[in-house]
Protein backbone atom coordinates (compact mmCIF):
# COMPACT_ATOMS: atom_id res chain seq x y z
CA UNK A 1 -35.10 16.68 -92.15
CA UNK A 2 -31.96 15.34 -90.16
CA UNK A 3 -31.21 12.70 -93.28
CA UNK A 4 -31.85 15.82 -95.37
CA UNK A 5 -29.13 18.04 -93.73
CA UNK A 6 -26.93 15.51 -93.47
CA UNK A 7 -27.05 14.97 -97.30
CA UNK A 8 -26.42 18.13 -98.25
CA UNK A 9 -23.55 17.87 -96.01
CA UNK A 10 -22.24 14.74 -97.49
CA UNK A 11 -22.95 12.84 -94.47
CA UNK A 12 -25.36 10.61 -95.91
CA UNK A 13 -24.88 8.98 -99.57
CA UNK A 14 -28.39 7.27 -99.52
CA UNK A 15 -31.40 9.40 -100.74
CA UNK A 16 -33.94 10.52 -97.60
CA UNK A 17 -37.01 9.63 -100.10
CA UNK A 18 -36.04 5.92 -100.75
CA UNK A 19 -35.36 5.86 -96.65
CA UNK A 20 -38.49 6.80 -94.84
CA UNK A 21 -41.71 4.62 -95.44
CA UNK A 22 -44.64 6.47 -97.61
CA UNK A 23 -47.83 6.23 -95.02
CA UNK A 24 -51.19 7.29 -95.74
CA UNK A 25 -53.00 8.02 -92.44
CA UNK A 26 -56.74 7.06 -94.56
CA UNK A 27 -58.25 9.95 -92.14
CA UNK A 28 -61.32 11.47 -94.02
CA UNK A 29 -62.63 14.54 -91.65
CA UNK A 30 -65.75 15.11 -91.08
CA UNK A 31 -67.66 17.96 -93.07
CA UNK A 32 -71.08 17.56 -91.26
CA UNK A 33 -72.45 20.99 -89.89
CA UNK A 34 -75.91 21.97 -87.96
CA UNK A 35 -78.58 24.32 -88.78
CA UNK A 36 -79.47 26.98 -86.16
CA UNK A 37 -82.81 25.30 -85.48
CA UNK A 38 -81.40 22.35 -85.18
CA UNK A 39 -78.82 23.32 -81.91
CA UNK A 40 -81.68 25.07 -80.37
CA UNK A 41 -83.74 21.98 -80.82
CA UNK A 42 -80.93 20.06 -78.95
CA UNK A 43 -80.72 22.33 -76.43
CA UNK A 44 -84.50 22.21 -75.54
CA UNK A 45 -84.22 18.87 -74.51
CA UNK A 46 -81.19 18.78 -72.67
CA UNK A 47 -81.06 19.68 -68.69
CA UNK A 48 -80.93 23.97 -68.52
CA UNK A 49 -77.27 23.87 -67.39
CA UNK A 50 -75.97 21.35 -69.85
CA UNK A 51 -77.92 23.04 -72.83
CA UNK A 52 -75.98 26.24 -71.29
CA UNK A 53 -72.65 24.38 -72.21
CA UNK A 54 -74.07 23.47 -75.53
CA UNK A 55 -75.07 26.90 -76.30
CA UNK A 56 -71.96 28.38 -75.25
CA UNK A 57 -69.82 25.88 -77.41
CA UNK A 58 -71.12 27.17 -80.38
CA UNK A 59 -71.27 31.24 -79.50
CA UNK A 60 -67.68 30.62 -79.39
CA UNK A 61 -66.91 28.15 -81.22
CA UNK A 62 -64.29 26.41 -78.80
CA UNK A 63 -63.29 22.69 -78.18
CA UNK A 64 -64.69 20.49 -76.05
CA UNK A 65 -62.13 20.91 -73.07
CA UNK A 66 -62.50 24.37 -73.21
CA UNK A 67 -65.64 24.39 -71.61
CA UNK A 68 -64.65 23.40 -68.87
CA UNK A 69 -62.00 26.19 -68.35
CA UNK A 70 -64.91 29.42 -68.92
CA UNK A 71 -64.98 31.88 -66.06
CA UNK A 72 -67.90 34.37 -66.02
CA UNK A 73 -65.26 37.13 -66.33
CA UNK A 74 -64.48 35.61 -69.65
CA UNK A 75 -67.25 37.36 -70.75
CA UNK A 76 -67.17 41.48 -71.61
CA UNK A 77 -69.31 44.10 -73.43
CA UNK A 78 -67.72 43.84 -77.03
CA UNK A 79 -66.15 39.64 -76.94
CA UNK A 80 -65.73 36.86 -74.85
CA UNK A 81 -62.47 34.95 -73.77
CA UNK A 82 -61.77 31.43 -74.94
CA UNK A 83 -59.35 29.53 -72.37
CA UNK A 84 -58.05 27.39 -75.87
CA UNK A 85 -55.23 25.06 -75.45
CA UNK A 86 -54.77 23.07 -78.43
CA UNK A 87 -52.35 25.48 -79.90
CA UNK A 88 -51.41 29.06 -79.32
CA UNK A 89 -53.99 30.76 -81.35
CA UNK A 90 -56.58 28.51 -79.15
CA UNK A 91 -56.62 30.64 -76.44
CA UNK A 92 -58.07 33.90 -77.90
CA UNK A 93 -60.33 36.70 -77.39
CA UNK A 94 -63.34 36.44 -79.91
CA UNK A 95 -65.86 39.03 -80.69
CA UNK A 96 -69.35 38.99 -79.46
CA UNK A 97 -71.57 38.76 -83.07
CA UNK A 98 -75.03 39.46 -83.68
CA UNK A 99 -75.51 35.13 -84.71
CA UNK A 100 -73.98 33.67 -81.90
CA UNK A 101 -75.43 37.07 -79.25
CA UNK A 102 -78.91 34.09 -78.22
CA UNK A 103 -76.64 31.40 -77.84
CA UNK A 104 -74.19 33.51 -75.89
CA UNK A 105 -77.21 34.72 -73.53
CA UNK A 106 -78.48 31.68 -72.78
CA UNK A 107 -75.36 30.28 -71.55
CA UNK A 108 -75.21 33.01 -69.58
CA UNK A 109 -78.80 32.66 -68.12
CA UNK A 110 -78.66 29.14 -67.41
CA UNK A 111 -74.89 28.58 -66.49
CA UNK A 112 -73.92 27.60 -63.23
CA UNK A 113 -74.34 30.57 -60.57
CA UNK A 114 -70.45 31.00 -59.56
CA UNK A 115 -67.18 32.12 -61.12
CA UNK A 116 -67.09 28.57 -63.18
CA UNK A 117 -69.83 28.65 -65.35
CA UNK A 118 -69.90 25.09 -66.20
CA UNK A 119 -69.25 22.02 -64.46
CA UNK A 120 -67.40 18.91 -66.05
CA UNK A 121 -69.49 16.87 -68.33
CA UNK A 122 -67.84 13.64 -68.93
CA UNK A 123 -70.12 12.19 -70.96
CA UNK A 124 -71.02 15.15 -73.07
CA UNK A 125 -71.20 13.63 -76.89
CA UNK A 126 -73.33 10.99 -75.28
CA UNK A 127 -76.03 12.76 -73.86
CA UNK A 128 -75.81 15.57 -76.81
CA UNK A 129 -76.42 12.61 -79.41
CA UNK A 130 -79.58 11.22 -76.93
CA UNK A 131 -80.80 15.09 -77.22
CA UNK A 132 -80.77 15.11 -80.93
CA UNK A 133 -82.72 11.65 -81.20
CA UNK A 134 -85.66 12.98 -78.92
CA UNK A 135 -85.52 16.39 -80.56
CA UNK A 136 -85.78 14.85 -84.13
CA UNK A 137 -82.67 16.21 -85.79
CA UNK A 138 -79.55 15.48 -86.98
CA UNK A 139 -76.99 14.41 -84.30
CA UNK A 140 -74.05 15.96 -83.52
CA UNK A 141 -70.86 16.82 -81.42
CA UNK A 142 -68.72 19.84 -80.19
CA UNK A 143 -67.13 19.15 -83.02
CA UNK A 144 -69.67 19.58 -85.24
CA UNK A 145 -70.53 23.05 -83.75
CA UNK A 146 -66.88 24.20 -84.56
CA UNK A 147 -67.62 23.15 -88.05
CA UNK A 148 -71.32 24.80 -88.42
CA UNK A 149 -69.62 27.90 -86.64
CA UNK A 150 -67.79 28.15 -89.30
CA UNK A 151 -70.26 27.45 -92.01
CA UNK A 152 -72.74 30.45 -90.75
CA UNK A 153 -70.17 32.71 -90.71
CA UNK A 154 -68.88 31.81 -94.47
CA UNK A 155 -72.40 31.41 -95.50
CA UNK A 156 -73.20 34.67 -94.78
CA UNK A 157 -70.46 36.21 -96.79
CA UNK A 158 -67.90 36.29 -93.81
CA UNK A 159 -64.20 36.27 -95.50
CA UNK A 160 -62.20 33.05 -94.80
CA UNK A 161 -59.47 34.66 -93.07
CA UNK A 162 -61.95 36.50 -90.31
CA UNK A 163 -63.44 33.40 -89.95
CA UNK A 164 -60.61 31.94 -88.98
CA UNK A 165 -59.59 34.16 -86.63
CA UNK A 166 -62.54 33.56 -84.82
CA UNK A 167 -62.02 30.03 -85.13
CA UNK A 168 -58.48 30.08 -83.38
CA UNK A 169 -56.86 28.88 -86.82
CA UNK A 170 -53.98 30.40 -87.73
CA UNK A 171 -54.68 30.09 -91.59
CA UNK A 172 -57.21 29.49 -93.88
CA UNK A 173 -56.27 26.18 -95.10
CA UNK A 174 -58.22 24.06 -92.18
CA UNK A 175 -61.29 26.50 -93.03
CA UNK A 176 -61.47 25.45 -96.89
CA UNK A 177 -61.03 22.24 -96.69
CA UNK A 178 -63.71 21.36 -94.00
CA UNK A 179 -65.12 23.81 -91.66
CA UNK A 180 -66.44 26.29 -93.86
CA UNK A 181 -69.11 24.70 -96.06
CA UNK A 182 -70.28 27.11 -98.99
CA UNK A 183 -72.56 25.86 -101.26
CA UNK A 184 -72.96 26.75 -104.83
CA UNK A 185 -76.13 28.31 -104.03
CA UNK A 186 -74.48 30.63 -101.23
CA UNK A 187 -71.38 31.49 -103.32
CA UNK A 188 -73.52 32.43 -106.04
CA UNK A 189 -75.61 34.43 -103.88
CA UNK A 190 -73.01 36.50 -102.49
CA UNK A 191 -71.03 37.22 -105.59
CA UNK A 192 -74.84 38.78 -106.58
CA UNK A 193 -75.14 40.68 -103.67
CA UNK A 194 -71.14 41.64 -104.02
CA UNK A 195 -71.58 42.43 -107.77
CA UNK A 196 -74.66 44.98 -106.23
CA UNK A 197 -73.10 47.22 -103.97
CA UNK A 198 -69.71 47.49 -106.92
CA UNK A 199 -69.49 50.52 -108.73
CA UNK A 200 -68.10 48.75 -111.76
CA UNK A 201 -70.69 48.60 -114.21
CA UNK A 202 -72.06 45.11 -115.72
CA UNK A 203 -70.81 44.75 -119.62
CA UNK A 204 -73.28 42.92 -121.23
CA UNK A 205 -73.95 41.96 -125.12
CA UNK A 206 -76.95 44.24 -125.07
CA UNK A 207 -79.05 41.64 -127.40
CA UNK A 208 -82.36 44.11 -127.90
CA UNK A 209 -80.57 46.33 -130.70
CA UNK A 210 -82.26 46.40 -133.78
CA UNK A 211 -80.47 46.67 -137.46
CA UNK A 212 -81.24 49.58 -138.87
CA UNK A 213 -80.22 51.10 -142.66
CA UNK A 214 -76.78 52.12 -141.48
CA UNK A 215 -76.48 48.21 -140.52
CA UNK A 216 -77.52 46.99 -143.39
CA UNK A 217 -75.61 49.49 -145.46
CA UNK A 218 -72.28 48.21 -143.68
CA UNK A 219 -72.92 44.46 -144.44
């Protein structure tokens, strides 16, 4: 940007482009999302007040460091606080949803009895991947959560840009790329049920009319 402005200010004869290396970072992210059944699975065979952590990651779908930071005030009637602070929109209020309402309980019921409702786990991935292994399903990471988050709540017909918000992104750019995973199946699925509840009728080549004199009269 500097080489930029000073080109346009005739500061700089040389052209910025020919200036500054080309690097590709090579960074593929990771698409790789859990089923429901699969986090509760984990969190059966995890000790009750890390499974708590487990379950809360995903009811809320923070980052890892963030659980760490939740306070059992965080927690009201109608959402929950997330103490996010990878970016500004990290550190957000999200709303307390019908599937993430068990996860969000059990955390609750099997957190850690004081104002901290989770004490540091150092060694969280670890242990979560051990979980997995005895339970017999896919591994995964808080990461991963953030991701399958996501993919439930685009799945079931939840608009990128709400999802989102309840993310902590500030657009929907992140979301499309890799955290919200719709299949074929689903987006066909949801365009039916869409197309159901529109007042618009279908037009359709109605293919059951039958020629009659008039018909053949024309041709």
């Amino acid at each position: 940007m500097t080489l930029r402005s000073a080109k346009r200010a005739r500061d700089f004869a040389g052209d910025p482009r020919d200036t500054i290396p080309r690097y590709k970072a090579g960074y593929v992210p990771q698409k790789d999302w859990v089923t429901p059944e699969d986090v509760w699975a984990a969190i059966a065979h995890l000790p009750s007040h890390r499974g708590a952590a487990v379950a809360w990651c995903i009811a809320t779908a923070c980052d890892f460091s963030n659980i760490e930071t939740a306070e059992r005030d965080d927690v009201e009637a109608t959402q929950v606080r997330v103490r996010g602070t990878k970016t500004t929109t990290r550190n957000r209020r999200v709303p307390r949803i019908a599937i993430m309402e068990p996860f969000l309980r059990h955390a609750l019921a099997y957190a850690e009895p004081g104002q901290m409702l989770f004490r540091p786990w150092g060694k969280m991935s670890r242990d979560v991947r051990r979980a997995c292994r005895r339970a017999g399903v896919p591994e995964f990471t808080a990461r991963t959560l953030r991701r399958s988050a996501a993919t439930w709540l685009v799945r079931a017909g939840v608009p990128y840009e709400v999802a989102a918000k309840f993310l902590g992104h500030g657009s929907t750019a992140m979301l499309q790329k890799v955290y919200g995973q719709l299949a074929p199946a689903d987006a066909a699925r949801l365009i039916d049920e869409h197309m159901q509840r529109s007042t618009v009728p279908a037009v359709y080549h109605d293919t059951t009319h039958q020629p009659d004199k008039a018909d053949d009269a024309d041709r």
